[in-house]
PDB file of N, CA and C in Angstrom:
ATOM      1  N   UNK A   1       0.846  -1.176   0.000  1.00  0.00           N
ATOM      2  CA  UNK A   1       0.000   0.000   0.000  1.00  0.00           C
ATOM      3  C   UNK A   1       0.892   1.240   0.000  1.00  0.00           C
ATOM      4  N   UNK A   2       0.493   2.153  -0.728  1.00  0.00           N
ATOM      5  CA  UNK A   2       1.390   3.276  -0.747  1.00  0.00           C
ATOM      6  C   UNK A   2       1.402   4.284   0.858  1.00  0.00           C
ATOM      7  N   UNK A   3       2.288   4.846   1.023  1.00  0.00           N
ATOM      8  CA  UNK A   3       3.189   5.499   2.311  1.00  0.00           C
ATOM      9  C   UNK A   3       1.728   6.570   2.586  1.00  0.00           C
ATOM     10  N   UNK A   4       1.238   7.199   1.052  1.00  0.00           N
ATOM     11  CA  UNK A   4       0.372   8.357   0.906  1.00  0.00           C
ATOM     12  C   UNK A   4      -1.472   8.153   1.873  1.00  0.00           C
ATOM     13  N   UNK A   5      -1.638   7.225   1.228  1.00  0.00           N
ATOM     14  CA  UNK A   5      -3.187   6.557   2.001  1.00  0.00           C
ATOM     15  C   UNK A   5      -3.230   6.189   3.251  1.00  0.00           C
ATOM     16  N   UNK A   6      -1.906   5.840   3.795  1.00  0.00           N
ATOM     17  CA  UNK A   6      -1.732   4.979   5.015  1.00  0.00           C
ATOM     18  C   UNK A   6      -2.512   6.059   6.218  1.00  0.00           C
ATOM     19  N   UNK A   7      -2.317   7.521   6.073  1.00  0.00           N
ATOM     20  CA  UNK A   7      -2.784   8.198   7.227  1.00  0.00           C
ATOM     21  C   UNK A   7      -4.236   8.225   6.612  1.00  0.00           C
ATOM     22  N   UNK A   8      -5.174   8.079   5.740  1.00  0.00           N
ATOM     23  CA  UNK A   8      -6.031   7.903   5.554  1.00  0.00           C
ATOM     24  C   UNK A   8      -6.681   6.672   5.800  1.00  0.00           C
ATOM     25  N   UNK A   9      -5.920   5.960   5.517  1.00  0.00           N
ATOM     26  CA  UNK A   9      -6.941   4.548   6.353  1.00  0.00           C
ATOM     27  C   UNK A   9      -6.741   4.538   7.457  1.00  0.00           C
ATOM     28  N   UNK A  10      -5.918   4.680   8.700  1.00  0.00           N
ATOM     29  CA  UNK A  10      -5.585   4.941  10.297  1.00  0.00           C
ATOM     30  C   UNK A  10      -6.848   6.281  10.572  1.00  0.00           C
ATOM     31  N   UNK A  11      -6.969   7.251   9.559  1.00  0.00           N
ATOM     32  CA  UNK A  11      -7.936   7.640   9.830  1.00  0.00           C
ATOM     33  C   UNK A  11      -9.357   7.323   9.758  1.00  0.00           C
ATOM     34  N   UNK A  12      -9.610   6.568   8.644  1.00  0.00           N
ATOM     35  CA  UNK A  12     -10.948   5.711   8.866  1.00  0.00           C
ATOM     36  C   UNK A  12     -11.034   5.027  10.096  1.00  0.00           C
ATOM     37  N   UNK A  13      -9.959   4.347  10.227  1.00  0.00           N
ATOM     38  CA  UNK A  13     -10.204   2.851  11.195  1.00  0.00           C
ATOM     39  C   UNK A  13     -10.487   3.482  12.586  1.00  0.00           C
ATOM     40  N   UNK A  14      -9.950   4.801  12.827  1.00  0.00           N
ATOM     41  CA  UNK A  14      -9.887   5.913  14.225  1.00  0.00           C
ATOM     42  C   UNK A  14     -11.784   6.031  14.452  1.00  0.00           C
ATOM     43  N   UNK A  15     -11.710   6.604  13.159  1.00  0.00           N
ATOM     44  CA  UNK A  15     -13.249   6.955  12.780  1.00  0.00           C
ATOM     45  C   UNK A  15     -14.747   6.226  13.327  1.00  0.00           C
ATOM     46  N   UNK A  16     -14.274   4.811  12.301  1.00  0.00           N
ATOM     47  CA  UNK A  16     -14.934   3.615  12.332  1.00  0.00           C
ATOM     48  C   UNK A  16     -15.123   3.049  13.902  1.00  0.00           C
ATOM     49  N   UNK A  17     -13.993   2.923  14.124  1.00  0.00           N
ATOM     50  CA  UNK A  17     -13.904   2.292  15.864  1.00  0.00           C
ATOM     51  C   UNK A  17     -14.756   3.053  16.687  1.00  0.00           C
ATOM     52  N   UNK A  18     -14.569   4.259  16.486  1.00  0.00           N
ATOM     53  CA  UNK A  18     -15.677   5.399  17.642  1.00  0.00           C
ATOM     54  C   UNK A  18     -16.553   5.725  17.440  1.00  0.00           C
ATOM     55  N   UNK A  19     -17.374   5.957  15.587  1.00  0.00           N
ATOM     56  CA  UNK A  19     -18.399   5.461  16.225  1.00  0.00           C
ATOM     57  C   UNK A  19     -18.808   4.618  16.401  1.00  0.00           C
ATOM     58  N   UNK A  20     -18.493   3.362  16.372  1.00  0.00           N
ATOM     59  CA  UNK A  20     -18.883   1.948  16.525  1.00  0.00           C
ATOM     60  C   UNK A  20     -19.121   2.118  18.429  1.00  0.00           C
ATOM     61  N   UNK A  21     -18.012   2.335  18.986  1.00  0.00           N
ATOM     62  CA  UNK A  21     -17.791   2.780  20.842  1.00  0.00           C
ATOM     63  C   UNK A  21     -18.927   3.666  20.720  1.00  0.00           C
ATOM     64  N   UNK A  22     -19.075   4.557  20.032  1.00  0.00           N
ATOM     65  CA  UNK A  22     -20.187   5.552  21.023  1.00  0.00           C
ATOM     66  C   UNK A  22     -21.270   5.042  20.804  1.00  0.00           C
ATOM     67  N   UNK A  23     -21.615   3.999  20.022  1.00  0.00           N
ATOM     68  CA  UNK A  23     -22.917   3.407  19.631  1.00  0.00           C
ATOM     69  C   UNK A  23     -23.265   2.360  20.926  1.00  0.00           C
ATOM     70  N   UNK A  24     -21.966   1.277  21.120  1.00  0.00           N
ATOM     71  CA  UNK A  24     -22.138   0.597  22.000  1.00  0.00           C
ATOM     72  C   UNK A  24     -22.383   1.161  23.125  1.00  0.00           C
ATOM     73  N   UNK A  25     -22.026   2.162  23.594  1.00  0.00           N
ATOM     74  CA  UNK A  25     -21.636   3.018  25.022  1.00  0.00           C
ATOM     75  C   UNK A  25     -23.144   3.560  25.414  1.00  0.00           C
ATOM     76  N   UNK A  26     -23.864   4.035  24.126  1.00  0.00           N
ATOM     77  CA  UNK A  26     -25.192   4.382  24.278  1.00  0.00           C
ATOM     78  C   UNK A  26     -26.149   3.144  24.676  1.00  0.00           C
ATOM     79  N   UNK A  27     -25.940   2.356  23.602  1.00  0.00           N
ATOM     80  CA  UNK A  27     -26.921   1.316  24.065  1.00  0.00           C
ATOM     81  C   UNK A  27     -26.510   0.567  25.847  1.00  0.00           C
ATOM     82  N   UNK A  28     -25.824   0.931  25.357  1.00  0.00           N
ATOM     83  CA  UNK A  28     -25.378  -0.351  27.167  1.00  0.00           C
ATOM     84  C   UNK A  28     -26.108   0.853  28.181  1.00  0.00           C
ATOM     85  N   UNK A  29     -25.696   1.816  28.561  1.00  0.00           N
ATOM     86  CA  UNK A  29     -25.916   2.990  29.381  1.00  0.00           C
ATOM     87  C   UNK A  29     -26.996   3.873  29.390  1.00  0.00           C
ATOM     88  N   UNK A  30     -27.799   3.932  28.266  1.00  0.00           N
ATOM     89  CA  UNK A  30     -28.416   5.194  28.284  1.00  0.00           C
ATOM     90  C   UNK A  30     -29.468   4.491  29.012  1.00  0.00           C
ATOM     91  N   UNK A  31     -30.665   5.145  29.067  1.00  0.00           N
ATOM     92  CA  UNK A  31     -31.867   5.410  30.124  1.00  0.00           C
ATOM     93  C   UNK A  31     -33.003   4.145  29.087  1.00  0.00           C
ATOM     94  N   UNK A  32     -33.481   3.666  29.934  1.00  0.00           N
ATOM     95  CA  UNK A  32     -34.824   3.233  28.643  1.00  0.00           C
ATOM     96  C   UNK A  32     -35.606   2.941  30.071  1.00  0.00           C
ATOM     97  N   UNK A  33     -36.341   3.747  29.242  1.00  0.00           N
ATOM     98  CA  UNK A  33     -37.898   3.975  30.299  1.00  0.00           C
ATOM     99  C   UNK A  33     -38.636   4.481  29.219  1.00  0.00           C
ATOM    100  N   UNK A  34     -39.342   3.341  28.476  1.00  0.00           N
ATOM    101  CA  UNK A  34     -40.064   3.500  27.431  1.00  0.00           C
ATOM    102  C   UNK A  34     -41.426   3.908  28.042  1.00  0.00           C
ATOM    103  N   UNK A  35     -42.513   4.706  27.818  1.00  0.00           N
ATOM    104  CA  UNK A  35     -43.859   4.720  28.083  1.00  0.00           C
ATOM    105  C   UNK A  35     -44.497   5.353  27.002  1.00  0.00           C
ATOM    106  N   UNK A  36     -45.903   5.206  27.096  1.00  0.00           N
ATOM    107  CA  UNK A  36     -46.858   5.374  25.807  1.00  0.00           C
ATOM    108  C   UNK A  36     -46.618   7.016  25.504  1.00  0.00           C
ATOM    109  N   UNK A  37     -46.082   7.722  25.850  1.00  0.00           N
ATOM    110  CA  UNK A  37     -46.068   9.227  25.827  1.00  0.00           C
ATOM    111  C   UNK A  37     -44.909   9.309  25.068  1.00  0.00           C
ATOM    112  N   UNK A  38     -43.936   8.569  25.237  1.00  0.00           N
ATOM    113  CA  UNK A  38     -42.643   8.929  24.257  1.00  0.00           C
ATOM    114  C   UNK A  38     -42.775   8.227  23.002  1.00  0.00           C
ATOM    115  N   UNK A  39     -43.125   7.071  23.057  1.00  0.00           N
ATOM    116  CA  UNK A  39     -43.912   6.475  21.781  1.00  0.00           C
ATOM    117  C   UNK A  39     -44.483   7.101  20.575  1.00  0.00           C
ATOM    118  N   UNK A  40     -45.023   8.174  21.526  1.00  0.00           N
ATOM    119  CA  UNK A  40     -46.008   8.791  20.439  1.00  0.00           C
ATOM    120  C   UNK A  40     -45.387   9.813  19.159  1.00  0.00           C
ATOM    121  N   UNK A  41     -45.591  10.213  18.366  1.00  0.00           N
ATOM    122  CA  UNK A  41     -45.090  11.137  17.475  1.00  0.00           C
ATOM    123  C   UNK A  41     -45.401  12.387  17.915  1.00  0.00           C
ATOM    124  N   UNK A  42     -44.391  13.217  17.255  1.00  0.00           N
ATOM    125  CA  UNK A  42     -44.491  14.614  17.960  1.00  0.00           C
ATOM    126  C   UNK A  42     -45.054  15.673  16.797  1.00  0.00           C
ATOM    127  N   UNK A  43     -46.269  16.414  16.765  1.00  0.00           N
ATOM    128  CA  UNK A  43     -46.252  17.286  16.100  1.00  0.00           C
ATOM    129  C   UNK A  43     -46.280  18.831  16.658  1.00  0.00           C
ATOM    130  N   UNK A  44     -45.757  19.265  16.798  1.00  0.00           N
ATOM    131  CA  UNK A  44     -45.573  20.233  16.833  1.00  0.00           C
ATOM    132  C   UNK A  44     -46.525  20.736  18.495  1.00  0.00           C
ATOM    133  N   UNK A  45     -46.388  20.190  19.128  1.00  0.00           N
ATOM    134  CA  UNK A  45     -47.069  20.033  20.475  1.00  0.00           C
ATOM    135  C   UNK A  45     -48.223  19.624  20.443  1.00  0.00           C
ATOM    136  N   UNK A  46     -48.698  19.294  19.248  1.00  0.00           N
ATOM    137  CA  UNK A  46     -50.265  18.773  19.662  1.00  0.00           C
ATOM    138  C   UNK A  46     -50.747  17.545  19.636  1.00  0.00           C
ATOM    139  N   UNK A  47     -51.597  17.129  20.086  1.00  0.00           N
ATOM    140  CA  UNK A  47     -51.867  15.436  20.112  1.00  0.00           C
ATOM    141  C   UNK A  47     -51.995  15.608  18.564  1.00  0.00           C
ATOM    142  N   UNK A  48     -51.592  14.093  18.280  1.00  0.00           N
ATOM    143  CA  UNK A  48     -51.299  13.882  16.983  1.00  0.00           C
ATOM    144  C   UNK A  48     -53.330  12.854  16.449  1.00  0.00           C
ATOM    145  N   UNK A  49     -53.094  12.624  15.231  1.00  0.00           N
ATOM    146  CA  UNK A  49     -54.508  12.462  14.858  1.00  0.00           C
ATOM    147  C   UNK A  49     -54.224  10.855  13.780  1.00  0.00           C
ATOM    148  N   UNK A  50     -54.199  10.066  14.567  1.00  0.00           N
ATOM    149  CA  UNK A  50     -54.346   9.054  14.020  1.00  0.00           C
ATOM    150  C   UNK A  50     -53.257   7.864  14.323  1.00  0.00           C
ATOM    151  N   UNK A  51     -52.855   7.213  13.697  1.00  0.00           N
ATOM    152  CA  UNK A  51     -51.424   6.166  13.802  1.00  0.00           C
ATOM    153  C   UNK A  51     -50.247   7.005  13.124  1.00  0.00           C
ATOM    154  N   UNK A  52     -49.498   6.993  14.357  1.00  0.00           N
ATOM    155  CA  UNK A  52     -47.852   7.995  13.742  1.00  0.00           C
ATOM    156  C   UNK A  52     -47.619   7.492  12.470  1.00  0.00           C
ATOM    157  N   UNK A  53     -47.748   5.989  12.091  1.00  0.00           N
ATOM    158  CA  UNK A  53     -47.265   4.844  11.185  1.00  0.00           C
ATOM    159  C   UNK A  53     -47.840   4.807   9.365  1.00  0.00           C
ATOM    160  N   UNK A  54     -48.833   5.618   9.766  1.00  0.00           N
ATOM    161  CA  UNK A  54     -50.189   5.673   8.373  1.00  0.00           C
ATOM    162  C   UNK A  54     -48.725   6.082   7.311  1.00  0.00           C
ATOM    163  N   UNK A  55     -49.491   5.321   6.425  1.00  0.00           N
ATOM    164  CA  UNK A  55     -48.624   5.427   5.097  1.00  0.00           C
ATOM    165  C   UNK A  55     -48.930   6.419   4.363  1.00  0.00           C
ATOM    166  N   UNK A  56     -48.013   6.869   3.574  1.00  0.00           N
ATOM    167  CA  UNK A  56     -48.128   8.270   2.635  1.00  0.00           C
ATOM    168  C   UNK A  56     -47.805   8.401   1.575  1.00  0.00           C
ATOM    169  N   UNK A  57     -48.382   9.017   0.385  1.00  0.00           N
ATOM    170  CA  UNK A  57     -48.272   8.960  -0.769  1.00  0.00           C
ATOM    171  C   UNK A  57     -46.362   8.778  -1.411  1.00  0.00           C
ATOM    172  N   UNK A  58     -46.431   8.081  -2.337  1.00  0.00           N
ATOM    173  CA  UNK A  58     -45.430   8.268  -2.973  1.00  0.00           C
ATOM    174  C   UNK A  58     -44.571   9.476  -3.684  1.00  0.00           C
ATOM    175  N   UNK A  59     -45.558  10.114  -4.110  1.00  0.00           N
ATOM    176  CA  UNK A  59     -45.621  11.654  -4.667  1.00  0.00           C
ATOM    177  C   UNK A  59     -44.757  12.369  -3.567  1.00  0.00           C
ATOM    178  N   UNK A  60     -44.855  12.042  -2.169  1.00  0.00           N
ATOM    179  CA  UNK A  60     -44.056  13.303  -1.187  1.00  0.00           C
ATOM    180  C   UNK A  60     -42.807  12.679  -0.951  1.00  0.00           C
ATOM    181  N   UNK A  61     -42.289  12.053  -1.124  1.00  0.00           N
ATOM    182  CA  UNK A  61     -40.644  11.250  -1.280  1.00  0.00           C
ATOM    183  C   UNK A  61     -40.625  11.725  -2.679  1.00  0.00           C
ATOM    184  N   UNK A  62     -41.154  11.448  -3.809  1.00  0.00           N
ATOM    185  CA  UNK A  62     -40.918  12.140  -5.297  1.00  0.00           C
ATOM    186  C   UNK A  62     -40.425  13.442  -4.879  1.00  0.00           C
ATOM    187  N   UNK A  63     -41.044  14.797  -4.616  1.00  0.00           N
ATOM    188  CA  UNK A  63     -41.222  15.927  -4.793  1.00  0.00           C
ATOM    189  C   UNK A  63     -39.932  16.184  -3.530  1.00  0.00           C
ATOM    190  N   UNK A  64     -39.448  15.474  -2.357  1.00  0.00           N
ATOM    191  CA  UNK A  64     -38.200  15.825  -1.833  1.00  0.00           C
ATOM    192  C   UNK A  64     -37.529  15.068  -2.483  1.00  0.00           C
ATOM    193  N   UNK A  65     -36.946  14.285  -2.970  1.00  0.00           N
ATOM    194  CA  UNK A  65     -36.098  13.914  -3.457  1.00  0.00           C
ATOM    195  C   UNK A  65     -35.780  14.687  -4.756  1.00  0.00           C
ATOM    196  N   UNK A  66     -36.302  15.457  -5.828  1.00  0.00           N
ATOM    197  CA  UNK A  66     -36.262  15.867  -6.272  1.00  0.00           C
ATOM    198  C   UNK A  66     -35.554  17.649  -5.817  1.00  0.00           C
ATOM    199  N   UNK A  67     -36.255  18.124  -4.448  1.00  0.00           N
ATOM    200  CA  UNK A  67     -36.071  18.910  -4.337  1.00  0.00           C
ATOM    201  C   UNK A  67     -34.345  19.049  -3.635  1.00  0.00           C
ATOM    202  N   UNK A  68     -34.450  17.552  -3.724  1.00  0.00           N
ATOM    203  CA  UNK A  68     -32.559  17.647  -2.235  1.00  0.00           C
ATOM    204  C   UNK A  68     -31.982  17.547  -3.561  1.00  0.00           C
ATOM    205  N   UNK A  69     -32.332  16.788  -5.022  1.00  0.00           N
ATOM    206  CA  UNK A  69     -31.255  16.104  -6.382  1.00  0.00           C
ATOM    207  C   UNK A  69     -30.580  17.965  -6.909  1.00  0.00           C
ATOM    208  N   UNK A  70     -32.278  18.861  -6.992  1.00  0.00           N
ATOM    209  CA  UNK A  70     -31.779  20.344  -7.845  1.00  0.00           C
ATOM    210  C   UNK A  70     -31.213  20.826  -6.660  1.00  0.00           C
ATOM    211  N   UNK A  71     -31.290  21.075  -5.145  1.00  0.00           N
ATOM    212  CA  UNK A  71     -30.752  21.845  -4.347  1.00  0.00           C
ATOM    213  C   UNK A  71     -29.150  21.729  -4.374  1.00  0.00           C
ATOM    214  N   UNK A  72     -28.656  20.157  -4.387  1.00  0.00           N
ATOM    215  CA  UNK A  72     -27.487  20.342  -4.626  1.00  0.00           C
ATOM    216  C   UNK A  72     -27.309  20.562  -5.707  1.00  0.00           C
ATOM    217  N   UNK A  73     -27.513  20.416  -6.901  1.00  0.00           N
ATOM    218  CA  UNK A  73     -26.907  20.855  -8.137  1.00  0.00           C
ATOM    219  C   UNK A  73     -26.263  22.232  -8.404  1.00  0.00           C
ATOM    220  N   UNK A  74     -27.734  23.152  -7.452  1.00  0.00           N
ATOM    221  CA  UNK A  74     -27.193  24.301  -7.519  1.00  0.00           C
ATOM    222  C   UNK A  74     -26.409  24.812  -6.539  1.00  0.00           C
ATOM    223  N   UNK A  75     -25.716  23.870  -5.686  1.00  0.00           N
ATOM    224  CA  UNK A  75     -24.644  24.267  -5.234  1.00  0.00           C
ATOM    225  C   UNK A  75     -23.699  24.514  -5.833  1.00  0.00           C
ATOM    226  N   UNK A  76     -23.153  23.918  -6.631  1.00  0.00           N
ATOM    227  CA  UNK A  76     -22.094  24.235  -8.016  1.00  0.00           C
ATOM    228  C   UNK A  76     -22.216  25.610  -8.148  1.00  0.00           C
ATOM    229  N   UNK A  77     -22.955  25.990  -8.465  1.00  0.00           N
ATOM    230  CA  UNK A  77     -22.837  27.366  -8.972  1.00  0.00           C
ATOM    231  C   UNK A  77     -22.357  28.285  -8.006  1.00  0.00           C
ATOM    232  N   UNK A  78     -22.017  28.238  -6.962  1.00  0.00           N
ATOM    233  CA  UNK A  78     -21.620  29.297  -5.553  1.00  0.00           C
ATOM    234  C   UNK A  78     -20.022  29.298  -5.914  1.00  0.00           C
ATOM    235  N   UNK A  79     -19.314  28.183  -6.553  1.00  0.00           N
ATOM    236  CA  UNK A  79     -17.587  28.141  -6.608  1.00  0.00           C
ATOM    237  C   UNK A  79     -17.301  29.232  -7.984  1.00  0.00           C
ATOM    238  N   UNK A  80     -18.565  28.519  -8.986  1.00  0.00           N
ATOM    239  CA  UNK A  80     -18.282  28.999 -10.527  1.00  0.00           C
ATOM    240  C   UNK A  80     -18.284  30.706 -10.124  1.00  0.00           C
ATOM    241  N   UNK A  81     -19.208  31.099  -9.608  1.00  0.00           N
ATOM    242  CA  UNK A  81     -19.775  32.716  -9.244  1.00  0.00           C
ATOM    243  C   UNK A  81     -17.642  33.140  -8.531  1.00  0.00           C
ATOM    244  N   UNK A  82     -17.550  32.592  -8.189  1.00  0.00           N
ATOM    245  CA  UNK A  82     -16.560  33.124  -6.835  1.00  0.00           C
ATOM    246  C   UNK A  82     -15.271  33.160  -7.932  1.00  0.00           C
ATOM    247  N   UNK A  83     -14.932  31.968  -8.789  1.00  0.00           N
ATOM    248  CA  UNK A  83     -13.951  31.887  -9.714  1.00  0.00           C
ATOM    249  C   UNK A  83     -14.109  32.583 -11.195  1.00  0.00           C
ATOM    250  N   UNK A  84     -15.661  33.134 -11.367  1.00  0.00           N
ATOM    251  CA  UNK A  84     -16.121  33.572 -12.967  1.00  0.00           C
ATOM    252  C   UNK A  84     -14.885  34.119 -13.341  1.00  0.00           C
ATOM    253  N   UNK A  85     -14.390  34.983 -13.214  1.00  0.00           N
ATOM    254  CA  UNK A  85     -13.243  35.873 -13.787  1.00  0.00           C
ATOM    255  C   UNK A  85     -12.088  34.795 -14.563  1.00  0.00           C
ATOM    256  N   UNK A  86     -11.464  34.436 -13.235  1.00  0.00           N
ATOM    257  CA  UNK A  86     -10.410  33.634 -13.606  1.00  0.00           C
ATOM    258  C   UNK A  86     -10.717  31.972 -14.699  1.00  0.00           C
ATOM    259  N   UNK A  87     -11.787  31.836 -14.224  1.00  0.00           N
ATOM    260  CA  UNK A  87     -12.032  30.581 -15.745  1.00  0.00           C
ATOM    261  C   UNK A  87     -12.708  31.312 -17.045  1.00  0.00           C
ATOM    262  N   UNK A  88     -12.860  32.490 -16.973  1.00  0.00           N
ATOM    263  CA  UNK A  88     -12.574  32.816 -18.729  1.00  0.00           C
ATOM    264  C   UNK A  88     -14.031  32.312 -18.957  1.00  0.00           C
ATOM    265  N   UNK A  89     -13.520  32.774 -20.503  1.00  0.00           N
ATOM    266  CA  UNK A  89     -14.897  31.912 -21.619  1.00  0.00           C
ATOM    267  C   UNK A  89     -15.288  30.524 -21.459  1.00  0.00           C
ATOM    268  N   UNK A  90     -13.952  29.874 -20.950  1.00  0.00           N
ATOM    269  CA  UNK A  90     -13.879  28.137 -21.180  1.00  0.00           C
ATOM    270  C   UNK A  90     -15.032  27.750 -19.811  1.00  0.00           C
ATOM    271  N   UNK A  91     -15.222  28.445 -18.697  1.00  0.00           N
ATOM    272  CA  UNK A  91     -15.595  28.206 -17.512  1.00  0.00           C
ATOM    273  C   UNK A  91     -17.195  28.476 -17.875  1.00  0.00           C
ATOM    274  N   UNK A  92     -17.236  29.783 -18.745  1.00  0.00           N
ATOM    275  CA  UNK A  92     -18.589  29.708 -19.126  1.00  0.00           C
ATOM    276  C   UNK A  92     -19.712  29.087 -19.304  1.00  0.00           C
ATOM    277  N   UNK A  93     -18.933  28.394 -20.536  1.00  0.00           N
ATOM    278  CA  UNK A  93     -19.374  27.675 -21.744  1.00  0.00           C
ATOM    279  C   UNK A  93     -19.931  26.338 -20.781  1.00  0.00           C
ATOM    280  N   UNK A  94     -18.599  25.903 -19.941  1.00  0.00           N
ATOM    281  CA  UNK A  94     -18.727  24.594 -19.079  1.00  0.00           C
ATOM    282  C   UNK A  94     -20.121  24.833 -18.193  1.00  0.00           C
ATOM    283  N   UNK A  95     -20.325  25.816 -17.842  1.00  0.00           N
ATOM    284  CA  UNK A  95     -21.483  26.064 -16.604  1.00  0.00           C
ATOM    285  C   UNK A  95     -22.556  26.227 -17.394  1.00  0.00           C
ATOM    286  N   UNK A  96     -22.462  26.935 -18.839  1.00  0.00           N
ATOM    287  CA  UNK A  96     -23.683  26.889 -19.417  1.00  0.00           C
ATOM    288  C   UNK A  96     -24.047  25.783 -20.060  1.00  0.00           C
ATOM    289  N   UNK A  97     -23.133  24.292 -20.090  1.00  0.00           N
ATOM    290  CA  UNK A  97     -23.703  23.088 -20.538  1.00  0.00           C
ATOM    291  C   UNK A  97     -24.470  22.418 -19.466  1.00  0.00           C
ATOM    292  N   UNK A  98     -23.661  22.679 -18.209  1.00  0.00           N
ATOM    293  CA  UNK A  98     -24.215  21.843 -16.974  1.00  0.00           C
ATOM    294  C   UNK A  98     -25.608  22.518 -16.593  1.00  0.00           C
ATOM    295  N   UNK A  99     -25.759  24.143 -16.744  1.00  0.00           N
ATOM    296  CA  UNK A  99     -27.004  24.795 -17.009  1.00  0.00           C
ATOM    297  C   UNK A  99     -27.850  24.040 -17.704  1.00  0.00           C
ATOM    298  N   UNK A 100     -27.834  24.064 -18.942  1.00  0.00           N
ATOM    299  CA  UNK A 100     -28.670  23.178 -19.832  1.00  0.00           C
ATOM    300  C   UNK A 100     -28.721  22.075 -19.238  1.00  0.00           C
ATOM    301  N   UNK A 101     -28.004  21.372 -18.944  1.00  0.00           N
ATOM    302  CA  UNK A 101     -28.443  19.783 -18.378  1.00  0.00           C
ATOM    303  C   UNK A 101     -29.749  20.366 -17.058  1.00  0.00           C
ATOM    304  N   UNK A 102     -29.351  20.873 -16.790  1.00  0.00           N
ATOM    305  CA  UNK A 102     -29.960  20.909 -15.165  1.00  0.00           C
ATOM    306  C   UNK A 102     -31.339  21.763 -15.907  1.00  0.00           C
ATOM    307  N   UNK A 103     -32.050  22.130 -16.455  1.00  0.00           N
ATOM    308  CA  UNK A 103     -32.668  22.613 -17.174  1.00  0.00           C
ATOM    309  C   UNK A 103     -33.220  21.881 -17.771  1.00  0.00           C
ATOM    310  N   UNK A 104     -32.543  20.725 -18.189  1.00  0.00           N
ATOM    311  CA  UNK A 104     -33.290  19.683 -19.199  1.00  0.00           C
ATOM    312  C   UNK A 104     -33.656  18.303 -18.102  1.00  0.00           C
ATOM    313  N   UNK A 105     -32.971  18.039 -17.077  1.00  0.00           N
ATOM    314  CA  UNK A 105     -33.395  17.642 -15.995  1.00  0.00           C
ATOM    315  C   UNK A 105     -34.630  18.335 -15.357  1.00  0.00           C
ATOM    316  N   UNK A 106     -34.998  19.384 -15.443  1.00  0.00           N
ATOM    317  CA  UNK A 106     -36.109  20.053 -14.538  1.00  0.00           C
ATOM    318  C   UNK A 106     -37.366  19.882 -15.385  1.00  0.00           C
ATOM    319  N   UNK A 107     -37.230  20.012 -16.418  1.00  0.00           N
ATOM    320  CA  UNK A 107     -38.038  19.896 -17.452  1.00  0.00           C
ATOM    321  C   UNK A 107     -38.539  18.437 -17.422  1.00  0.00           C
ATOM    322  N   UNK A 108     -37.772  17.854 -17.720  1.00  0.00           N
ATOM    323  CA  UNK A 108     -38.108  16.075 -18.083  1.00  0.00           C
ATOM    324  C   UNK A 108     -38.901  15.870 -16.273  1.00  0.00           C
ATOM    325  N   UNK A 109     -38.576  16.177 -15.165  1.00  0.00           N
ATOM    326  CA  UNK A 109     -39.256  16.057 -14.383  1.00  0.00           C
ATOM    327  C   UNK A 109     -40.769  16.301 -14.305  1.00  0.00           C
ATOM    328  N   UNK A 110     -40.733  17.959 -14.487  1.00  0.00           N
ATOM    329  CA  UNK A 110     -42.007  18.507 -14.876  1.00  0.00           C
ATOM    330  C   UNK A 110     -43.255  17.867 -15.743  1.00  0.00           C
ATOM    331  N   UNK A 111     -42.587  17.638 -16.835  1.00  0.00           N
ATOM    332  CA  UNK A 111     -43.093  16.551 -17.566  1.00  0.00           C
ATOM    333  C   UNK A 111     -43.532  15.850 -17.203  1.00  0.00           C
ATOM    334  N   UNK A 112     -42.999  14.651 -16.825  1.00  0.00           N
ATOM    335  CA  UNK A 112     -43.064  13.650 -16.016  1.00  0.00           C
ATOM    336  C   UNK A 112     -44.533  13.656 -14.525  1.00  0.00           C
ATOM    337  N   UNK A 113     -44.781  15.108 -14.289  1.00  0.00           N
ATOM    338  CA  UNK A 113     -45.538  15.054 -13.241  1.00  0.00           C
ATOM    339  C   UNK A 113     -44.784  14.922 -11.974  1.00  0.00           C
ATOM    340  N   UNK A 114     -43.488  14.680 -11.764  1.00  0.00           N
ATOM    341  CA  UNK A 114     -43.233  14.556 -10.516  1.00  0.00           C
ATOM    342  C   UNK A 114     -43.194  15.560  -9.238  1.00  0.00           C
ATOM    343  N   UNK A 115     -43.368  17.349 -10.226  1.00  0.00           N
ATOM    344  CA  UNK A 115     -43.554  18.135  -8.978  1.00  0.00           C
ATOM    345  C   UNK A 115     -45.075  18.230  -8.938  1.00  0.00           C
ATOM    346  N   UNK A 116     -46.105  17.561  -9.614  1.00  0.00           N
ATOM    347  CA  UNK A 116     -47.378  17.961  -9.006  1.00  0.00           C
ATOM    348  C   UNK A 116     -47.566  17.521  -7.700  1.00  0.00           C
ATOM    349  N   UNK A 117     -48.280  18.158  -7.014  1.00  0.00           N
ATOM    350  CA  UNK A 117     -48.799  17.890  -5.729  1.00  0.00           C
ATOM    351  C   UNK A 117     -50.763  17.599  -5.884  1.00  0.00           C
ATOM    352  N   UNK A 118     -51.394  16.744  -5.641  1.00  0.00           N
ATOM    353  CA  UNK A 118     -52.399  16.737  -5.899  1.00  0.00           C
ATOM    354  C   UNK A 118     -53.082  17.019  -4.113  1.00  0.00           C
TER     355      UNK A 118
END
């Protein structure tokens, strides 16, 4: 194995081991005093209205997942903004293809129906 990775895997294995320990350390130690009150789901202080458990449309995992796929995308654009100058035309061109993609991604979604909310 090369000399270069070696502090990178000692750093995983550092990693790995603790939280593995703080996992065990919790379960062995912490408190469990389960009762029907902690059980319950929390909304926003009010008794809740039905089974915490009730199943829910597919459509609302669609419409976040969608919304976490474009949120990061447009993270990209916060480095390009900060570097515009120094990458020139060539940096442009590059952001205005990944533009278009992400554009043609939003679209084909739309399409698709996946941001309706019914």
């Amino acid at each position: 194995m090369p000399t270069e990775y070696l502090s990178l895997v000692v750093m995983f294995i550092i990693s790995t081991g603790l939280a593995a320990l703080v996992v065990i350390i919790g379960q062995s130690f912490g408190p469990r005093r389960p009762s029907k009150r902690k059980a319950m789901p929390y909304e926003s202080g009010m008794r809740p209205i039905g089974p915490g458990t009730r199943k829910m449309r597919v459509a609302f995992y669609l419409v976040a997942v969608d919304f976490i796929l474009f949120d990061l995308e447009v993270v990209f654009f916060l480095p390009w903004v900060v570097q515009a100058r120094q990458l020139g035309l060539y940096g442009l061109a590059v952001m205005g293809v990944f533009t278009f993609l992400l554009l043609v991604g939003f679209v084909y979604a739309w399409k698709k129906g996946a941001l309706e909310w019914d």
